[in-house]
N, C-alpha and C. Protein backbone atom coordinates (compact mmCIF):
# COMPACT_ATOMS: atom_id res chain seq x y z
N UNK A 1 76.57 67.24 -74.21
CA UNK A 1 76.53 68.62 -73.79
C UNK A 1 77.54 68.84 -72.66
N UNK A 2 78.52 69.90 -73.00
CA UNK A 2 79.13 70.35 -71.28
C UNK A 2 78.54 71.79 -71.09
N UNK A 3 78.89 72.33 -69.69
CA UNK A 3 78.46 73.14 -69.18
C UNK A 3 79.29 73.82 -69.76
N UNK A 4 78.97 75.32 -69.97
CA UNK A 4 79.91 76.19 -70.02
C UNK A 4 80.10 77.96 -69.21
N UNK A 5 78.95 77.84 -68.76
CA UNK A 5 79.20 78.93 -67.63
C UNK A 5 77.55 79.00 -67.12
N UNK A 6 77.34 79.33 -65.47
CA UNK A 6 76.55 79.36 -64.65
C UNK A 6 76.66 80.31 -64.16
N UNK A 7 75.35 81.22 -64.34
CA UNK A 7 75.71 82.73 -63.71
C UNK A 7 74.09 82.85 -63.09
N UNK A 8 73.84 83.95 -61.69
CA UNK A 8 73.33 83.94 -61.19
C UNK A 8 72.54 85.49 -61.54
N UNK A 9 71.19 85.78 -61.25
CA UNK A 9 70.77 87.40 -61.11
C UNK A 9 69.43 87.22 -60.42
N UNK A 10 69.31 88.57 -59.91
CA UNK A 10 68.17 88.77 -58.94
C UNK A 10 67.52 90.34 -60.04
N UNK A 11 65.88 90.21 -59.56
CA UNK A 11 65.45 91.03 -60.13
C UNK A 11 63.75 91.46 -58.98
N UNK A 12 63.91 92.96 -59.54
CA UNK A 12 62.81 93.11 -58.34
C UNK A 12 61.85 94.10 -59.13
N UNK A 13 60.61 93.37 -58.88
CA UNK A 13 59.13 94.91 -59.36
C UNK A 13 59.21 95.35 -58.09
N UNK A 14 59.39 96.66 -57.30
CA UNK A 14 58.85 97.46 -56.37
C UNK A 14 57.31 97.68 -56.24
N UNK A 15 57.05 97.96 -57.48
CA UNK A 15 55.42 98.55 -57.88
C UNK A 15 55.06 97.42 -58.76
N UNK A 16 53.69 96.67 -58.78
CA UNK A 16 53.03 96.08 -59.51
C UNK A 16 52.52 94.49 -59.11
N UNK A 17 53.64 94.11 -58.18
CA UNK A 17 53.78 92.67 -57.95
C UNK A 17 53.87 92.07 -58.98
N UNK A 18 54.93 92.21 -59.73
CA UNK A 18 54.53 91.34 -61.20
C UNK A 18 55.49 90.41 -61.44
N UNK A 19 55.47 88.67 -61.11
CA UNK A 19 56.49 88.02 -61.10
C UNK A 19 57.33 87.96 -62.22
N UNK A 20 56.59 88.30 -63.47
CA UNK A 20 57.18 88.46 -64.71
C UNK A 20 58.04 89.12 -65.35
N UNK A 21 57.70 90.60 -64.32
CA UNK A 21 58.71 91.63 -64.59
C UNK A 21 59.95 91.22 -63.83
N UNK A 22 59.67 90.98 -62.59
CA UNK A 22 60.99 90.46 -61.65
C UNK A 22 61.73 89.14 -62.57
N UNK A 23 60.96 88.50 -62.81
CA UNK A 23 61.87 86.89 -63.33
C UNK A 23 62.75 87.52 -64.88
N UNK A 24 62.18 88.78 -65.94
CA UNK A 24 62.54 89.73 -66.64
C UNK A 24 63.90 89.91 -66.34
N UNK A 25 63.74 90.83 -64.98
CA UNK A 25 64.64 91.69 -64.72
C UNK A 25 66.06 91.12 -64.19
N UNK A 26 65.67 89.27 -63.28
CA UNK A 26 66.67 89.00 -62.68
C UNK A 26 67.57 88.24 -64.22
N UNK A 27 66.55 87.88 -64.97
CA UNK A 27 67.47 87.39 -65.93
C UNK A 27 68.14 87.61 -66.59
N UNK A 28 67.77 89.49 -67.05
CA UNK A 28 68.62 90.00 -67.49
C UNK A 28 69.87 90.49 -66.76
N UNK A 29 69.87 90.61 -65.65
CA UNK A 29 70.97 90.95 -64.20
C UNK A 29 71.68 89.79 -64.59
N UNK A 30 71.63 88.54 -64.74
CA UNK A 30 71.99 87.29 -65.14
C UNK A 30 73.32 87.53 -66.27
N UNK A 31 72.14 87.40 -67.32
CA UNK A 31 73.49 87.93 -68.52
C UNK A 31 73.99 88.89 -68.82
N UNK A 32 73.75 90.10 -67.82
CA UNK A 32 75.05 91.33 -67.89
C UNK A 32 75.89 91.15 -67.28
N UNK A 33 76.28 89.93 -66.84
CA UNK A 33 77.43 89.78 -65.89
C UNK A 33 78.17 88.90 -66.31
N UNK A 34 78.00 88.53 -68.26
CA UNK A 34 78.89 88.01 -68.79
C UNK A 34 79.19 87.77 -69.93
N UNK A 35 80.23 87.75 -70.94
CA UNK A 35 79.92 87.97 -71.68
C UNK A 35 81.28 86.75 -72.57
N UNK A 36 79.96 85.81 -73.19
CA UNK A 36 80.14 84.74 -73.85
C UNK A 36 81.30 84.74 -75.30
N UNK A 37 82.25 85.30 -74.83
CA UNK A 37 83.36 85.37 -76.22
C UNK A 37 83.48 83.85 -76.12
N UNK A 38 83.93 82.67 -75.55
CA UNK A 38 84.35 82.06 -75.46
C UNK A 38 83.44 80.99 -76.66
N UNK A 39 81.90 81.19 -76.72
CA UNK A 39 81.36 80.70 -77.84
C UNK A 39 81.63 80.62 -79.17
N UNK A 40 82.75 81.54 -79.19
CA UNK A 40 82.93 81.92 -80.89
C UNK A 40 84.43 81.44 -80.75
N UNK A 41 85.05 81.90 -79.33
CA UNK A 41 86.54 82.20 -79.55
C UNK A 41 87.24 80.64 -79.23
N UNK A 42 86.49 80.28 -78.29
CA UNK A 42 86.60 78.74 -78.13
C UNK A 42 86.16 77.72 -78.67
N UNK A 43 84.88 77.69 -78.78
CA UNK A 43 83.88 76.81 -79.13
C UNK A 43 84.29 77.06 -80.93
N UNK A 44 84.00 77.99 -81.55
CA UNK A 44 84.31 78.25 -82.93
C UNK A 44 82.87 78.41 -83.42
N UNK A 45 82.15 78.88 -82.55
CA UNK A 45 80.48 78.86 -83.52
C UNK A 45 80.31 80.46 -83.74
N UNK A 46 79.48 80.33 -84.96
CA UNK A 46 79.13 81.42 -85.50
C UNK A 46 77.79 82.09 -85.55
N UNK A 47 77.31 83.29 -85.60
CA UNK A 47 76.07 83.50 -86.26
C UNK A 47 75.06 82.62 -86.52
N UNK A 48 75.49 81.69 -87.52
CA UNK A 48 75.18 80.89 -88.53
C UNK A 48 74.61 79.44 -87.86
N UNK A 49 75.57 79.01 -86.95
CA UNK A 49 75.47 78.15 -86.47
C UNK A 49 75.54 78.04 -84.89
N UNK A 50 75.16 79.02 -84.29
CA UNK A 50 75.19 79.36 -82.79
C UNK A 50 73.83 78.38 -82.11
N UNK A 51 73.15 78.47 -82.60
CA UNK A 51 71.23 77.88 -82.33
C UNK A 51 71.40 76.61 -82.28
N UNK A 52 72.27 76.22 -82.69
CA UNK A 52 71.93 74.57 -82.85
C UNK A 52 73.14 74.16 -82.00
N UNK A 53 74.44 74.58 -81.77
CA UNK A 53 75.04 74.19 -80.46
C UNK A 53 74.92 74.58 -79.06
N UNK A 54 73.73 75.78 -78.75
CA UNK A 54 74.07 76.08 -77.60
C UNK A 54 72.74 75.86 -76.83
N UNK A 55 72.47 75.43 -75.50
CA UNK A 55 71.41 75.65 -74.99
C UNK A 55 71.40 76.03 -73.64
N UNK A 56 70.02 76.89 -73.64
CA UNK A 56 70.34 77.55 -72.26
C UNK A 56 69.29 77.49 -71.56
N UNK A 57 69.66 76.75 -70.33
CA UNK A 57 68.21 76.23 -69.43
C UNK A 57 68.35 77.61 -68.44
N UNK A 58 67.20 78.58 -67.90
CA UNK A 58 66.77 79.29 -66.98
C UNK A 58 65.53 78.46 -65.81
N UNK A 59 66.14 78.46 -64.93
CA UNK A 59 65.28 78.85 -63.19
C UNK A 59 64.68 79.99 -62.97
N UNK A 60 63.65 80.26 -62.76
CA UNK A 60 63.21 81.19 -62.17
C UNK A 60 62.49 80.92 -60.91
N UNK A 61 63.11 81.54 -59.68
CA UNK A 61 62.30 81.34 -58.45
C UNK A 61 61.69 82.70 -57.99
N UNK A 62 60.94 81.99 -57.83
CA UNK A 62 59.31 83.24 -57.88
C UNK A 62 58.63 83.39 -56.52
N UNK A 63 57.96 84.16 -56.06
CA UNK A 63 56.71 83.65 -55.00
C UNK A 63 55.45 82.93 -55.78
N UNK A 64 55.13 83.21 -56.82
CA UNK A 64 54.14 82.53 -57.57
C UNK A 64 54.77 82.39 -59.16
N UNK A 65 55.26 81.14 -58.88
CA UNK A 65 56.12 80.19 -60.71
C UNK A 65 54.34 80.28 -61.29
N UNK A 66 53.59 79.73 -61.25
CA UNK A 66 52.69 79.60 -61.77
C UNK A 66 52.02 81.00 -62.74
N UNK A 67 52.56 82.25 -62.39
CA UNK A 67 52.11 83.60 -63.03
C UNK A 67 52.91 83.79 -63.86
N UNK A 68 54.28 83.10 -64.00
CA UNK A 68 55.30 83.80 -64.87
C UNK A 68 55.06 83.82 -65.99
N UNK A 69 55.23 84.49 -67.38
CA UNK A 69 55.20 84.37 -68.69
C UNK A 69 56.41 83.61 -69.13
N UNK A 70 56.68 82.74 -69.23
CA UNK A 70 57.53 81.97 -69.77
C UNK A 70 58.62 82.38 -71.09
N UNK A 71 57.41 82.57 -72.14
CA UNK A 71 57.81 83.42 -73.70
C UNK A 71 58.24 84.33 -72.93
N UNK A 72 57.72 85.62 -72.22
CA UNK A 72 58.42 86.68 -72.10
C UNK A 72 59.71 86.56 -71.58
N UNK A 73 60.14 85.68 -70.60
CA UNK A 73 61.68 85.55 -70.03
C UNK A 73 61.90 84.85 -71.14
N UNK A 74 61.54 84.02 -71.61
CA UNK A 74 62.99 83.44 -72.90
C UNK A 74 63.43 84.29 -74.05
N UNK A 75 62.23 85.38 -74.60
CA UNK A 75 63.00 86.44 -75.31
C UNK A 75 63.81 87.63 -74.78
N UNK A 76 64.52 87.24 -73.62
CA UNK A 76 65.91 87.71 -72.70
C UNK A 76 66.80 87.52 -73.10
N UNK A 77 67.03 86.18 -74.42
CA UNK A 77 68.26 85.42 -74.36
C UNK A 77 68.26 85.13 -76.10
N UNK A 78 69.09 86.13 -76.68
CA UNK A 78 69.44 86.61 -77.65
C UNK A 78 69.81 85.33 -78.52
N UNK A 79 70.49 84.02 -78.37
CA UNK A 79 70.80 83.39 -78.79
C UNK A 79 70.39 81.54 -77.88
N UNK A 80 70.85 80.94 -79.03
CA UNK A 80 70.61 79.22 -78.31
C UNK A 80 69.25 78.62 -78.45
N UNK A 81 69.30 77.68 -78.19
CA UNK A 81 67.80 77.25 -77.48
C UNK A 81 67.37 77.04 -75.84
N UNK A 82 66.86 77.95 -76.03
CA UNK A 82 66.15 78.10 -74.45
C UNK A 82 65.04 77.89 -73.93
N UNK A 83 65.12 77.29 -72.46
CA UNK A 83 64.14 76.53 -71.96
C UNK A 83 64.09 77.21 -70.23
N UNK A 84 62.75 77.70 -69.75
CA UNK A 84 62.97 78.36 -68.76
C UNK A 84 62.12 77.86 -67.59
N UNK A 85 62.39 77.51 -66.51
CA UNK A 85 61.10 76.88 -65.91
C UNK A 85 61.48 77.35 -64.67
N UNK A 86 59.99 77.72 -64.34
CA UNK A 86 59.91 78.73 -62.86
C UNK A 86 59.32 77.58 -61.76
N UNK A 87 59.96 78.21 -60.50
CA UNK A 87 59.92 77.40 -59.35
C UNK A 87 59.41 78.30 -58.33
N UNK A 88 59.23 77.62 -57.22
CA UNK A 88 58.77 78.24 -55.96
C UNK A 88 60.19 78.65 -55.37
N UNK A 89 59.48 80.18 -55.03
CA UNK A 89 61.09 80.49 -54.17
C UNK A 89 61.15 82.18 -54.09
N UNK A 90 62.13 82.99 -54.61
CA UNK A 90 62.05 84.16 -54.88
C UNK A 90 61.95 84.72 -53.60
N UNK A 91 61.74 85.58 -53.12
CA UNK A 91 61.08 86.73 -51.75
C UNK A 91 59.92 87.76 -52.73
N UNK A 92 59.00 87.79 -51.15
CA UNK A 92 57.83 88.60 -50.91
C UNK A 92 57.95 89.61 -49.87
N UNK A 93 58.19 90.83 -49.98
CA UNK A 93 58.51 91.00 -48.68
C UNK A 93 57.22 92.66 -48.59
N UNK A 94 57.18 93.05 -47.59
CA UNK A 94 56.25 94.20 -47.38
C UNK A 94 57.32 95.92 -48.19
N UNK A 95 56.38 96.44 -48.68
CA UNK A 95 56.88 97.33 -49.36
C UNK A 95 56.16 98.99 -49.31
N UNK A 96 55.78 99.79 -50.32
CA UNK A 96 55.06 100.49 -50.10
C UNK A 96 53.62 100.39 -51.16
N UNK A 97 52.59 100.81 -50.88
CA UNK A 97 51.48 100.49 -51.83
C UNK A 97 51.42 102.04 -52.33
N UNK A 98 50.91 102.55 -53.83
CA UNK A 98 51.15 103.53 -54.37
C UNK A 98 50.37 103.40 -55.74
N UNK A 99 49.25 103.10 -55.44
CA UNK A 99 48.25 102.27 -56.72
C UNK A 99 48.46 103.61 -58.44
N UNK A 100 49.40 104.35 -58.26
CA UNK A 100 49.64 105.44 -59.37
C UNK A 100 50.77 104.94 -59.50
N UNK A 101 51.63 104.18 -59.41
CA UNK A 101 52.67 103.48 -59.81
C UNK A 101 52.20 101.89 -60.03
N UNK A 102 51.07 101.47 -60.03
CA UNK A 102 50.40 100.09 -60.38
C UNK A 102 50.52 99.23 -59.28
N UNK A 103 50.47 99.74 -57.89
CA UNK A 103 50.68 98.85 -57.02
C UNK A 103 49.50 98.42 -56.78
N UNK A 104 48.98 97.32 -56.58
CA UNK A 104 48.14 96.17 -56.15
C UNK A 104 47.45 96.03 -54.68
N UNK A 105 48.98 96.01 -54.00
CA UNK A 105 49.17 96.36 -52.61
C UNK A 105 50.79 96.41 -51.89
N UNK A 106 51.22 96.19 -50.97
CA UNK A 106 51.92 97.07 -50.28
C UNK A 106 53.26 95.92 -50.56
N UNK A 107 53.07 94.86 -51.26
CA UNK A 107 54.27 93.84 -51.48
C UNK A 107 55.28 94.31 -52.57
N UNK A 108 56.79 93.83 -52.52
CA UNK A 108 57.77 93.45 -53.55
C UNK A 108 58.26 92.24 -53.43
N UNK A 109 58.17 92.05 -54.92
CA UNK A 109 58.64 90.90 -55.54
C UNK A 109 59.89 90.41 -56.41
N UNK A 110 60.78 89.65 -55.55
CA UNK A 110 61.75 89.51 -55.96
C UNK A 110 61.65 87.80 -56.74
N UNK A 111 62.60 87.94 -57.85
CA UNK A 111 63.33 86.75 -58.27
C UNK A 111 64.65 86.52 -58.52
N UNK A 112 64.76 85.20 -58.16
CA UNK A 112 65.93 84.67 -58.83
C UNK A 112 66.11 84.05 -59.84
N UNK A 113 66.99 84.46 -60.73
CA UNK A 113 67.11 83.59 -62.07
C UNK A 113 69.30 82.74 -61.80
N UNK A 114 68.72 81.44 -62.17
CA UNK A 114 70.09 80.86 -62.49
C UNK A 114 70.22 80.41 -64.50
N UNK A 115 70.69 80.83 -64.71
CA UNK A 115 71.06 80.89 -66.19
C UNK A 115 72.59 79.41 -66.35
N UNK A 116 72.03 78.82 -66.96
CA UNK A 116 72.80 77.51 -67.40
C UNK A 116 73.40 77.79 -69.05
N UNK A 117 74.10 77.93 -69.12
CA UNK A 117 74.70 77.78 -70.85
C UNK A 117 75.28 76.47 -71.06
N UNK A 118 74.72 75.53 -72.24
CA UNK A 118 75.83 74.15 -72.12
C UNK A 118 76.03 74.53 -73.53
N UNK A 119 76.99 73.96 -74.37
CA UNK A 119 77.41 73.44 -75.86
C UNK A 119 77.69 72.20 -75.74
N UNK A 120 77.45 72.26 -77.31
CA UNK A 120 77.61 71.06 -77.86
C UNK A 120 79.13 70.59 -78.06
């Protein structure tokens, strides 16, 4: 396997505290900030055969890894085989509470996602 690009995104629930939505959101912040021609144009993979050369490991740093939905962040990532594993980390920080927007209480929750692409 080599690496083939490392890209970074942050993602934030305002309302809900929901690490899932944040680890969601940073991952998708992740892969809009790039865009993998080089799989087809370099590499030479296709459609056809994209799944079986590419894999893509995700980080997610959380205030609580242990809440994340896992399935839900890996159907972020349109292609490859992907593997996502959440860590301690992310920010908690004081926010506003607004329980008609699903707030819990008065926290936001941020994550970070690091997105790994390797080929074969």
């Amino acid at each position: 396997m080599k690496r083939f690009i490392i890209e970074f995104g942050m993602g934030i629930d305002f309302h809900g505290q929901d690490v899932t939505n944040a680890a969601v959101k940073a991952s998708k912040d992740a892969i809009s900030k790039s865009c993998l021609i080089g799989l087809n144009e370099v590499c030479g993979f296709s459609q056809d055969n994209i799944d079986d050369n590419v894999i893509i490991n995700v980080i997610i740093a959380v205030s609580r890894p242990e809440e994340v939905n896992l399935n839900e962040v890996e159907r972020c990532f349109p292609v490859g085989k992907v593997k996502v594993e959440a860590v301690k980390g992310g920010l908690k920080t004081d926010g506003l509470c607004f329980t008609r927007f699903g707030d819990k209480d008065d926290s936001v929750e941020v994550a970070v996602a690091c997105v790994k692409v390797e080929v074969k």
